[in-house]
Protein backbone atom coordinates (compact mmCIF):
# COMPACT_ATOMS: atom_id res chain seq x y z
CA UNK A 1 -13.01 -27.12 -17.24
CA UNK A 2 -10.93 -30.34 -17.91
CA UNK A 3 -7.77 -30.37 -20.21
CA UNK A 4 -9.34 -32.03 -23.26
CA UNK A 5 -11.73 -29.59 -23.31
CA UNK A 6 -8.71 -26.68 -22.81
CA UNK A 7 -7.00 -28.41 -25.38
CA UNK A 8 -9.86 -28.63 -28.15
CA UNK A 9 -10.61 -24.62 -27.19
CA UNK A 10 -7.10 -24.00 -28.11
CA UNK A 11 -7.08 -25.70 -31.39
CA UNK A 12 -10.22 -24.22 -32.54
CA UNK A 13 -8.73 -20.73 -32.03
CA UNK A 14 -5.57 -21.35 -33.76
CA UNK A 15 -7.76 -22.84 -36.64
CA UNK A 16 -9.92 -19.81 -36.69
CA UNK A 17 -6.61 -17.80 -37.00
CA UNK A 18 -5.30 -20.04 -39.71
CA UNK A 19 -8.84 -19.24 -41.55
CA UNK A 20 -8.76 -15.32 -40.48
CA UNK A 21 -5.17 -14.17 -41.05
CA UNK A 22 -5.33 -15.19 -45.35
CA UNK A 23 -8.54 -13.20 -44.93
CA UNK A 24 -7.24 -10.05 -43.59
CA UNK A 25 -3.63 -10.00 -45.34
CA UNK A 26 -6.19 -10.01 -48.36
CA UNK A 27 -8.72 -7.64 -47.40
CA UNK A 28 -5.11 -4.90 -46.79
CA UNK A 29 -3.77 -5.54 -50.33
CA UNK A 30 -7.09 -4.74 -52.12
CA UNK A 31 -7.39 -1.58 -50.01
CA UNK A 32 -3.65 -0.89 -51.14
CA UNK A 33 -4.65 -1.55 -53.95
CA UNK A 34 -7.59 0.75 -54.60
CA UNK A 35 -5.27 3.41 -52.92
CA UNK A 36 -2.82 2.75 -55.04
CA UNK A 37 -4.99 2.62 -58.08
CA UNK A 38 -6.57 6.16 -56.38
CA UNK A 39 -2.85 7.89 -56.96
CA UNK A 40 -2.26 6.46 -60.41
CA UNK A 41 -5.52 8.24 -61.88
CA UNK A 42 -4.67 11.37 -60.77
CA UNK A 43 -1.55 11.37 -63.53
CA UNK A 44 -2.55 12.87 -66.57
CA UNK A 45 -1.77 9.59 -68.41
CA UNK A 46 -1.89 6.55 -65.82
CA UNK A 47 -0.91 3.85 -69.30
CA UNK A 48 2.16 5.91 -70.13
CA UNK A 49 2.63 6.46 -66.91
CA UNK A 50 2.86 2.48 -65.99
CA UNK A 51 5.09 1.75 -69.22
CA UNK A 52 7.28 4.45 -68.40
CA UNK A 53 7.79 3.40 -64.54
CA UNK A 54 6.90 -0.33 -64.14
CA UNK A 55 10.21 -1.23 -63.63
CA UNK A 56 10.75 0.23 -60.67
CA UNK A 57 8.27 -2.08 -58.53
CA UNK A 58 10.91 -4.78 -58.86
CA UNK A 59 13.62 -2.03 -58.08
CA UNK A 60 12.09 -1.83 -55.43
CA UNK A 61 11.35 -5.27 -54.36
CA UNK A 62 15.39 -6.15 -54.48
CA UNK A 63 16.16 -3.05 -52.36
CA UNK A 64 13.59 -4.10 -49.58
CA UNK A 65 14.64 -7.43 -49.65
CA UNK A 66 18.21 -6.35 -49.09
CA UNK A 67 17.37 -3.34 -46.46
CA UNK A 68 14.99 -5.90 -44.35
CA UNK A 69 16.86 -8.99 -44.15
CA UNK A 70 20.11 -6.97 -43.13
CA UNK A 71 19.24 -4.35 -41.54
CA UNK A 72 21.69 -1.98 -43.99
CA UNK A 73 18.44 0.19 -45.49
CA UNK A 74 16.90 0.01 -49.15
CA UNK A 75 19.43 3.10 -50.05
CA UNK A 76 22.45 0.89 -50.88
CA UNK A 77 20.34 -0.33 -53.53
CA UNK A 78 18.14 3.06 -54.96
CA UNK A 79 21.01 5.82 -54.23
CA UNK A 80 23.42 4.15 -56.86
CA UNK A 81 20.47 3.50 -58.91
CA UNK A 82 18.88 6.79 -59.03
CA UNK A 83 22.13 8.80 -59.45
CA UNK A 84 22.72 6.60 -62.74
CA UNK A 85 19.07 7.73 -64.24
CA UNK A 86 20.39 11.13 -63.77
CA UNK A 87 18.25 12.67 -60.85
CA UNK A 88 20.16 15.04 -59.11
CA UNK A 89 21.20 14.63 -55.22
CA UNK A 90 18.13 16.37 -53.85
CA UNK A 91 15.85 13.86 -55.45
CA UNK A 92 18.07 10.79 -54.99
CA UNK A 93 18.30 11.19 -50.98
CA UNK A 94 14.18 12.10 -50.60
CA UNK A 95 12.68 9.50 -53.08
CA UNK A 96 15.40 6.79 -51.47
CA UNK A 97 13.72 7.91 -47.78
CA UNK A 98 10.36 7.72 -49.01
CA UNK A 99 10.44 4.13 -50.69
CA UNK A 100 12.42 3.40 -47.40
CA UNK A 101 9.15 4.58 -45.54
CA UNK A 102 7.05 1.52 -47.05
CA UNK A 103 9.42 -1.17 -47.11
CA UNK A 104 11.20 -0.59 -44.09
CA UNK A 105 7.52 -0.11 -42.03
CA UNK A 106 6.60 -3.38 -43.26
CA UNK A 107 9.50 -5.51 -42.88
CA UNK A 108 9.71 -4.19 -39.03
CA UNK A 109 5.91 -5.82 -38.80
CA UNK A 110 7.11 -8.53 -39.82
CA UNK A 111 10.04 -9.08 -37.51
CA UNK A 112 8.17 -7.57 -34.59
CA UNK A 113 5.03 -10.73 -35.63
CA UNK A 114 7.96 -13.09 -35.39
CA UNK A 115 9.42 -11.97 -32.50
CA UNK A 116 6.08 -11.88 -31.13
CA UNK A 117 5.05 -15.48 -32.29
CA UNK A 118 8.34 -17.06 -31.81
CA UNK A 119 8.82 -20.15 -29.41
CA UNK A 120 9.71 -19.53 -25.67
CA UNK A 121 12.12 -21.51 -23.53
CA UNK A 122 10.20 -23.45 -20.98
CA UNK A 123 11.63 -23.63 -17.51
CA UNK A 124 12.13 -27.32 -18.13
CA UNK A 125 13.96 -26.28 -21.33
CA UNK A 126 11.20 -28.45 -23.59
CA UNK A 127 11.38 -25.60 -26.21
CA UNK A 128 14.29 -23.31 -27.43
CA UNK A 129 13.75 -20.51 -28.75
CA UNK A 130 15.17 -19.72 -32.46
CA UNK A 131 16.74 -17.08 -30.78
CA UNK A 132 17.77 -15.96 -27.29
CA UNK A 133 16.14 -12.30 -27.34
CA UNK A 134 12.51 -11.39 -26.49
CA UNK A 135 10.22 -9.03 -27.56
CA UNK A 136 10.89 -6.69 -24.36
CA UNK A 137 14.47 -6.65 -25.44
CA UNK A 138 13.29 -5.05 -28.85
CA UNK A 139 11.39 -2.70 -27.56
CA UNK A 140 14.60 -1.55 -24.66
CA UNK A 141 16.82 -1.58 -28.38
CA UNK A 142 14.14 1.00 -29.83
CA UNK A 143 13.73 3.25 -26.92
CA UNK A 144 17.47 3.44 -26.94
CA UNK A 145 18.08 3.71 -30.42
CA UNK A 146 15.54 5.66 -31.73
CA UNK A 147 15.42 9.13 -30.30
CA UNK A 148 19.15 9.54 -30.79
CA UNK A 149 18.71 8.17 -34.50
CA UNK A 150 15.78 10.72 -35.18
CA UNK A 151 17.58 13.99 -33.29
CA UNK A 152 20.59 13.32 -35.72
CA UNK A 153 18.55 13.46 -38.91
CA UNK A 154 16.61 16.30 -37.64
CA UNK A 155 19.90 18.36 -36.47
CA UNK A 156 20.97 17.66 -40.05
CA UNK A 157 17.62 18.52 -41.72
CA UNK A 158 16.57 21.68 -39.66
CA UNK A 159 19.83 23.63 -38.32
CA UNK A 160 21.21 22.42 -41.01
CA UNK A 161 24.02 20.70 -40.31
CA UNK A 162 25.96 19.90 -43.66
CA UNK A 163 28.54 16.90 -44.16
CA UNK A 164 32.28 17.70 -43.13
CA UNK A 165 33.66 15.72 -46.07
CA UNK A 166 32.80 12.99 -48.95
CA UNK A 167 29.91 11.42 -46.93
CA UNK A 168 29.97 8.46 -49.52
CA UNK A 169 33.41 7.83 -49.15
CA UNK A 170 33.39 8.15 -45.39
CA UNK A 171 30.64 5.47 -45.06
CA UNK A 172 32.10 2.96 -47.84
CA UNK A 173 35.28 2.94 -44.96
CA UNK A 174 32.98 2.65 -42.22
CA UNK A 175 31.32 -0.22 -44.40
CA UNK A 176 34.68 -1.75 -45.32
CA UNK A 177 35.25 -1.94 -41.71
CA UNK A 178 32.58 -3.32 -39.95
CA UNK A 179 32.42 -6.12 -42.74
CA UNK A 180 35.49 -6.90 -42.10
CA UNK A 181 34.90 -7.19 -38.48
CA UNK A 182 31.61 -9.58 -39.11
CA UNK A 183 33.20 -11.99 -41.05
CA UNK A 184 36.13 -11.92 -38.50
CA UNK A 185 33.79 -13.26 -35.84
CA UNK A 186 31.85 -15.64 -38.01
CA UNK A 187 35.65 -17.11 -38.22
CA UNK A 188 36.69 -16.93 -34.89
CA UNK A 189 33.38 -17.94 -32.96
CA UNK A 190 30.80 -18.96 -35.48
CA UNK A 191 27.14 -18.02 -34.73
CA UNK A 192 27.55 -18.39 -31.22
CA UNK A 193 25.36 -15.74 -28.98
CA UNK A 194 27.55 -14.36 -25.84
CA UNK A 195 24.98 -12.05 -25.08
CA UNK A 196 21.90 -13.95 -23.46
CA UNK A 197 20.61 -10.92 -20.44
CA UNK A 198 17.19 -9.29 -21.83
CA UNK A 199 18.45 -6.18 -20.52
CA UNK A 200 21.20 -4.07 -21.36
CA UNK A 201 24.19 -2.54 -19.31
CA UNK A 202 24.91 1.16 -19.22
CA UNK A 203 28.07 0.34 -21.71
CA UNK A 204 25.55 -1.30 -24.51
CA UNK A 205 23.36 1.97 -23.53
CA UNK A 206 26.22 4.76 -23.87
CA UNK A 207 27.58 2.47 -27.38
CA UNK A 208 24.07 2.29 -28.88
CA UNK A 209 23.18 5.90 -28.25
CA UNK A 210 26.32 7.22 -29.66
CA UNK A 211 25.64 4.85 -32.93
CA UNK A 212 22.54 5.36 -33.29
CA UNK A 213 23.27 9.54 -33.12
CA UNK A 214 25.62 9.23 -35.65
CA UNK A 215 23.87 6.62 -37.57
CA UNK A 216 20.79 9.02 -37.79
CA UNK A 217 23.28 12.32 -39.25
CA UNK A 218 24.55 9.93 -41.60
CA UNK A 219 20.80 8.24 -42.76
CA UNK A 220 19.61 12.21 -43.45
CA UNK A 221 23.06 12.62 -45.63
CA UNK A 222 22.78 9.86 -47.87
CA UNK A 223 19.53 7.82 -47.02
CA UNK A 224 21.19 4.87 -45.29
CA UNK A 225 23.34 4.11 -42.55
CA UNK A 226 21.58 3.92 -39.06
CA UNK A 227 20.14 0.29 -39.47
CA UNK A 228 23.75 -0.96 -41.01
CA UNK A 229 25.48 0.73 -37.87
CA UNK A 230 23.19 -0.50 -35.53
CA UNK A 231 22.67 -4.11 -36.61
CA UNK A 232 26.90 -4.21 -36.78
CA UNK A 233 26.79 -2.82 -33.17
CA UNK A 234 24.28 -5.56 -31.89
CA UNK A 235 26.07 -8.45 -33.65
CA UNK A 236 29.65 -7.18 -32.35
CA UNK A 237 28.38 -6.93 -28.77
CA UNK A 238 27.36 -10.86 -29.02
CA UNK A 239 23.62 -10.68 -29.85
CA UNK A 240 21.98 -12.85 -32.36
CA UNK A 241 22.13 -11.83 -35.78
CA UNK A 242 18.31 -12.21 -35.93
CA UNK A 243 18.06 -9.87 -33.50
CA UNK A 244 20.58 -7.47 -34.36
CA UNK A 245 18.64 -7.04 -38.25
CA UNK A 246 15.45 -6.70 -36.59
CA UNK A 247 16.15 -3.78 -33.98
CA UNK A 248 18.49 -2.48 -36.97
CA UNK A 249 15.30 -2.57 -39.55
CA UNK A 250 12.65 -0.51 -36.88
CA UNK A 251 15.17 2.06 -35.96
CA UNK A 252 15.90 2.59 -39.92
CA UNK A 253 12.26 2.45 -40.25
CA UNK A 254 11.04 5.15 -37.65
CA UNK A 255 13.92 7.22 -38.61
CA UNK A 256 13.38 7.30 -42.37
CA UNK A 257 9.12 8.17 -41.10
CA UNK A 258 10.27 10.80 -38.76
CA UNK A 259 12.43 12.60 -41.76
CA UNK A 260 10.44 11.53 -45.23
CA UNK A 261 8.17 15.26 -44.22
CA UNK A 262 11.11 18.00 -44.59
CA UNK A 263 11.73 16.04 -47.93
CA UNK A 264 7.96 15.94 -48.85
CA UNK A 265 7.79 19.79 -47.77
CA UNK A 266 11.04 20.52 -50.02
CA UNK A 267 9.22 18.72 -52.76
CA UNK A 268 12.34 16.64 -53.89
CA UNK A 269 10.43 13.19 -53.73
CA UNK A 270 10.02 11.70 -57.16
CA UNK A 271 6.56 10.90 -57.06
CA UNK A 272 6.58 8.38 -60.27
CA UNK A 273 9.11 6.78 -59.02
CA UNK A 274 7.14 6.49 -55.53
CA UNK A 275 4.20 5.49 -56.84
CA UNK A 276 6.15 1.95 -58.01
CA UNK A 277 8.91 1.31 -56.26
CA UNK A 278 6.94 1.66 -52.88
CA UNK A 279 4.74 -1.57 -53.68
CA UNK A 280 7.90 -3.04 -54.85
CA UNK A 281 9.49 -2.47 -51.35
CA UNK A 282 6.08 -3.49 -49.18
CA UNK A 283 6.67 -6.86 -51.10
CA UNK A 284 9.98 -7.04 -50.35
CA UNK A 285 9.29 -6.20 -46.84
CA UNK A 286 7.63 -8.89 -46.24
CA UNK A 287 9.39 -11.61 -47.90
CA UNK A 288 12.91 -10.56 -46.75
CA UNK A 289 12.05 -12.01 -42.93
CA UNK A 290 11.21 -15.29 -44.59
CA UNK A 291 14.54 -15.13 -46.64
CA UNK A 292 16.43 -14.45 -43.38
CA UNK A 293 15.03 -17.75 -41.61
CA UNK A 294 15.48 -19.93 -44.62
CA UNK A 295 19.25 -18.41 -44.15
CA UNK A 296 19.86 -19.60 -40.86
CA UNK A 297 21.47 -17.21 -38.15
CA UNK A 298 25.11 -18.25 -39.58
CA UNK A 299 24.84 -18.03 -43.27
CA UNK A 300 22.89 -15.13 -42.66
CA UNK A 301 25.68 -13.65 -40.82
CA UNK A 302 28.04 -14.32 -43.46
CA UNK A 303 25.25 -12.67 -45.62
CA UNK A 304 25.26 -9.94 -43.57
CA UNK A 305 29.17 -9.28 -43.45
CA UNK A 306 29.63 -10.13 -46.92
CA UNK A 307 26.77 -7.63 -48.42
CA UNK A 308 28.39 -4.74 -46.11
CA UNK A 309 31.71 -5.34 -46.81
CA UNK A 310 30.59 -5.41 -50.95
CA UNK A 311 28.86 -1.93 -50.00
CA UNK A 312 32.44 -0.78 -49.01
CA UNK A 313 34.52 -1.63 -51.77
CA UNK A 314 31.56 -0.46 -54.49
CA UNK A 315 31.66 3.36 -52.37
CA UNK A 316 35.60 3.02 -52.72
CA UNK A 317 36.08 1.70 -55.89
CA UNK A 318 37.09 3.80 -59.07
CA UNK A 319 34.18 3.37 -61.41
């Protein structure tokens, strides 16, 4: 086969997936859709319920766009907001998990698509990549990360394992610091990557198991902190800040799945509240990845350090 004829097969495909992939993002949100529609029914008044709970789809929009295009999990935003509505603690921590479950699932298929689909460096160095990472690299960060992450919520969930102090206030510190520390290095070096091997060393193993351990204990607590910790970890160790959200998104993602079913069984989850804000977050799933490009790896560093650091100082602060 000559290369014209390569070439012209090649374009047709990516033409038929131009055409295809507008069809099948639409063919998933009328199914959604009809689900969705499925669960609002069974409410003995679907109208009141809608006027009643509307609001939360954007709720839930803003918290997914925050959680996915930093990494720091849809909680910073729903916790506060819940516990001013009144729900009590129970509720608060299980319907932030569960809205976590949809947003967080969908902004990690979106980062793992880019990662994916992104541009590779050639050995003649034709192309650079937007950033240094691969795919295999995310996938080494999740099979560290993860089963730590998930054996911390579950030791919390099923021993249980209750928190030795002011869990908020603890975190806000933890918060204050590693913002601190991110905006330090966007001073001092900028968006420069030091960290360019797709493998890690048995240091970056021991660090990220240890976070992500403690990360998962402190996500079952209060709904959020795994993804913050992990993303901070990355980003201090000298990978890309792209990178760092991403892995930081799919561990708070497969850790908020793995414990959403001792809430469910408890029966805490706020299923109104569900039943909006979890569209909200899918849509803010999948924009935030788009928001993080349009950022740029620097500003969205800055984003990054600034948003935790605020996280700090609103935990801290005498309201």
């Amino acid at each position: 086969m000559s290369v014209s004829s390569v070439n012209t097969a090649n374009e047709e495909i990516q033409v038929t997936e131009r055409f295809n992939r507008p069809v099948i993002w639409c063919m998933i949100a009328f199914a959604l859709l009809g689900i969705w529609l499925y669960c609002l029914q069974n409410f003995a008044n679907p109208f009141d319920t809608i006027k009643e709970y509307f609001g939360f789809l954007f709720l839930g929009i803003g918290g997914a766009i925050a959680a996915n295009s930093t990494g720091a999990g849809g909680g910073i935003v729903f916790v506060p907001s819940f516990t001013a509505m009144g729900m009590n603690i129970d509720q608060v921590i299980a319907t932030s998990v569960a809205i976590q479950c949809f947003g967080m699932s969908v902004g990690s298929f979106t980062w793992l698509y880019w990662f994916s689909r992104k541009p590779k460096i050639c050995a003649a160095g034709a192309v650079t990549a937007t950033v240094p990472e691969s795919l295999s690299l995310i996938l080494s960060a999740l099979l560290v990360c993860v089963p730590p992450s998930i054996t911390g919520m579950w030791l919390v969930q099923y021993l249980p394992f209750p928190p030795v102090g002011d869990v908020n206030l603890i975190f806000s510190i933890f918060s204050l610091l590693f913002g601190v520390l991110v905006l330090a290095q966007v001073a001092t070096i900028g968006d420069k990557v030091n960290h360019v091997e797709q493998s890690f060393s048995k240091a970056n193993i021991a660090l990220l198991v240890f976070a992500s351990f403690i990360g998962g204990i402190i996500t079952a607590w209060i709904s959020v902190g795994v993804g913050e910790i992990i993303a901070v970890v990355l980003l201090l160790l000298g990978f890309s800040v792209m990178y760092s959200v991403a892995v930081g998104v799919m561990v708070s993602a497969i850790t908020v799945i793995a414990g959403v079913a001792d809430f469910a069984l408890q029966g805490h989850i706020v299923t109104e509240v569900l039943l909006f804000a979890a569209p909200g977050a899918m849509i803010g799933g999948f924009i935030a990845r788009f928001i993080a490009q349009a950022l740029g790896g620097m500003r969205l560093k800055i984003f990054l350090g600034s948003w935790i650091l605020l996280v700090g100082i609103a935990g801290v602060w005498p309201f």
